[in-house]
C-alpha atoms as a PDB file:
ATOM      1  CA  UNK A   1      52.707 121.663 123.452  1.00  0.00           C
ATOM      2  CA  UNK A   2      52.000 117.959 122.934  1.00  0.00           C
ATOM      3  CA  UNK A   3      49.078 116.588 121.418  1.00  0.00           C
ATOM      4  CA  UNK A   4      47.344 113.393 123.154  1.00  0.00           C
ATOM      5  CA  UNK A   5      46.487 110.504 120.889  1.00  0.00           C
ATOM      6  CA  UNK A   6      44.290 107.768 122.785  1.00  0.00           C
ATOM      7  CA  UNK A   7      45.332 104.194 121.451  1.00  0.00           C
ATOM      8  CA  UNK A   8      42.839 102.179 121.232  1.00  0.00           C
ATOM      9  CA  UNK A   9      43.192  99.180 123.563  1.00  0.00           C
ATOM     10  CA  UNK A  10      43.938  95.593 122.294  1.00  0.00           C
ATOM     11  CA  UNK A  11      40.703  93.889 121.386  1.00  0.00           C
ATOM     12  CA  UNK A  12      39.540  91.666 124.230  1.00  0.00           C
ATOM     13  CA  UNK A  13      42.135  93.661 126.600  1.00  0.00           C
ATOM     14  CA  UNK A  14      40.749  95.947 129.604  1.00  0.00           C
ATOM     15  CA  UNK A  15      42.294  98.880 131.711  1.00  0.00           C
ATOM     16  CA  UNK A  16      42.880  97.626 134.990  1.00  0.00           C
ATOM     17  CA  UNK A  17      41.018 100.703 137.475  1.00  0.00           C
ATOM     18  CA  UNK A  18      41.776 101.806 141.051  1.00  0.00           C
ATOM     19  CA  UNK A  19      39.503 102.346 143.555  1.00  0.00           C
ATOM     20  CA  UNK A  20      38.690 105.599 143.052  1.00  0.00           C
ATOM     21  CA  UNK A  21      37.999 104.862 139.599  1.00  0.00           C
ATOM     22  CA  UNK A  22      36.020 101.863 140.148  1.00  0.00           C
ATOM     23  CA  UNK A  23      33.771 103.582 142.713  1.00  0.00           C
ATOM     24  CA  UNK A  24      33.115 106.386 140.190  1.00  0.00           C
ATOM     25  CA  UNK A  25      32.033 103.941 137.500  1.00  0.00           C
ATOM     26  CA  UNK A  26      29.391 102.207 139.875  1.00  0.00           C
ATOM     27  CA  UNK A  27      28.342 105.314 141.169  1.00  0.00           C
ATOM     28  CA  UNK A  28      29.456 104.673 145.432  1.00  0.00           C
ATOM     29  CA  UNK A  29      32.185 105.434 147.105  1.00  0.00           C
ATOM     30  CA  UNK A  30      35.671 104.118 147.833  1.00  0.00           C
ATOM     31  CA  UNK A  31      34.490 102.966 151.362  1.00  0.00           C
ATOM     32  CA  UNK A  32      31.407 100.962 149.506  1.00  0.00           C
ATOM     33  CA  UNK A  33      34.359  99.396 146.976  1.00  0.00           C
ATOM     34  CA  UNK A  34      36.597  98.465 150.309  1.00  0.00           C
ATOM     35  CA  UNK A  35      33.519  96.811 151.891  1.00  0.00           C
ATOM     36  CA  UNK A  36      32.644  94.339 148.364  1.00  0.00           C
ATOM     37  CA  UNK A  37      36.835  93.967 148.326  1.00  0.00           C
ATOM     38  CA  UNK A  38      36.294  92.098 151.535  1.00  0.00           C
ATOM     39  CA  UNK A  39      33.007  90.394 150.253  1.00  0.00           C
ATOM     40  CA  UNK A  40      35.085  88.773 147.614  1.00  0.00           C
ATOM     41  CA  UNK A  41      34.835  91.603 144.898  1.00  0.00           C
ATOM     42  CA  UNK A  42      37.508  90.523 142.052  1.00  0.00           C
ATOM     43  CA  UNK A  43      40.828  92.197 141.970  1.00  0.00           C
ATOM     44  CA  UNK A  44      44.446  92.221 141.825  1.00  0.00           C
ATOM     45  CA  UNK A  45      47.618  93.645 143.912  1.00  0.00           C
ATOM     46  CA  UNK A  46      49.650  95.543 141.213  1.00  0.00           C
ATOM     47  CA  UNK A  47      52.550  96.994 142.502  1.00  0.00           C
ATOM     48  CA  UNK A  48      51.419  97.466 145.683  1.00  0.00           C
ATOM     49  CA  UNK A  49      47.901  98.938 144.728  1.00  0.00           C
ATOM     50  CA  UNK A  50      44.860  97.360 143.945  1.00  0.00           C
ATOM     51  CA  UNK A  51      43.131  97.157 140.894  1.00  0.00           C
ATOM     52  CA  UNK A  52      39.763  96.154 139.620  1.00  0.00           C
ATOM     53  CA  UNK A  53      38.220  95.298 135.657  1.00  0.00           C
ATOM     54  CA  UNK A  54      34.984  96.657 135.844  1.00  0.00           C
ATOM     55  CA  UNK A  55      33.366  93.958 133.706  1.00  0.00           C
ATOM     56  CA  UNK A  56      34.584  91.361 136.393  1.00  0.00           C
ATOM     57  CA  UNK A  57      33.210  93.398 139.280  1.00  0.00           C
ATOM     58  CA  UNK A  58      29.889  93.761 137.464  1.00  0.00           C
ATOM     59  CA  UNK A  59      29.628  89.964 136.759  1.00  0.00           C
ATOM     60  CA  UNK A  60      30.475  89.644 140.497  1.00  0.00           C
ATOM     61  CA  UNK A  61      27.847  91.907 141.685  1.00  0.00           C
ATOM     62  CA  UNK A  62      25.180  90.635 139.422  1.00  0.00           C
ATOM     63  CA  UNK A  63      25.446  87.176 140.806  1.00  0.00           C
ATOM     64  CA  UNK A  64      25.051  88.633 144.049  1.00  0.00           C
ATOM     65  CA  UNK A  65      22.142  91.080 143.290  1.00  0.00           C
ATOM     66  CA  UNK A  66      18.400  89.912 144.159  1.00  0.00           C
ATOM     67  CA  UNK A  67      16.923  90.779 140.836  1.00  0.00           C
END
């Protein structure tokens, strides 16, 4: 068997997430992420999927929050 070594990313670099991921780390689901994607939620087409950076999202939803 293998043994898994996590790399630390480059500094200032981010993993880009998929939805299911990005629902998970704001706690709602896919649906809820499909609904802000069509609000104008940040994120890209890569290779034919769509990706998010959750720091951009949060920035985006914070502007948008009533707090």
């Amino acid at each position: 068997m293998g043994r898994l070594i996590r790399v630390p990313l480059r500094p200032g670099s981010e993993p880009w997430l998929s939805k299911r991921q990005i629902a998970a780390h704001f706690g709602f689901s896919t649906r809820w992420v499909e609904l802000r994607v069509r609000d104008g939620m940040p994120s890209q087409m890569i290779g034919g999927h769509r990706k998010f950076r959750a720091t951009e999202c949060k920035e985006w939803l914070l502007e948008r929050s009533e707090v």
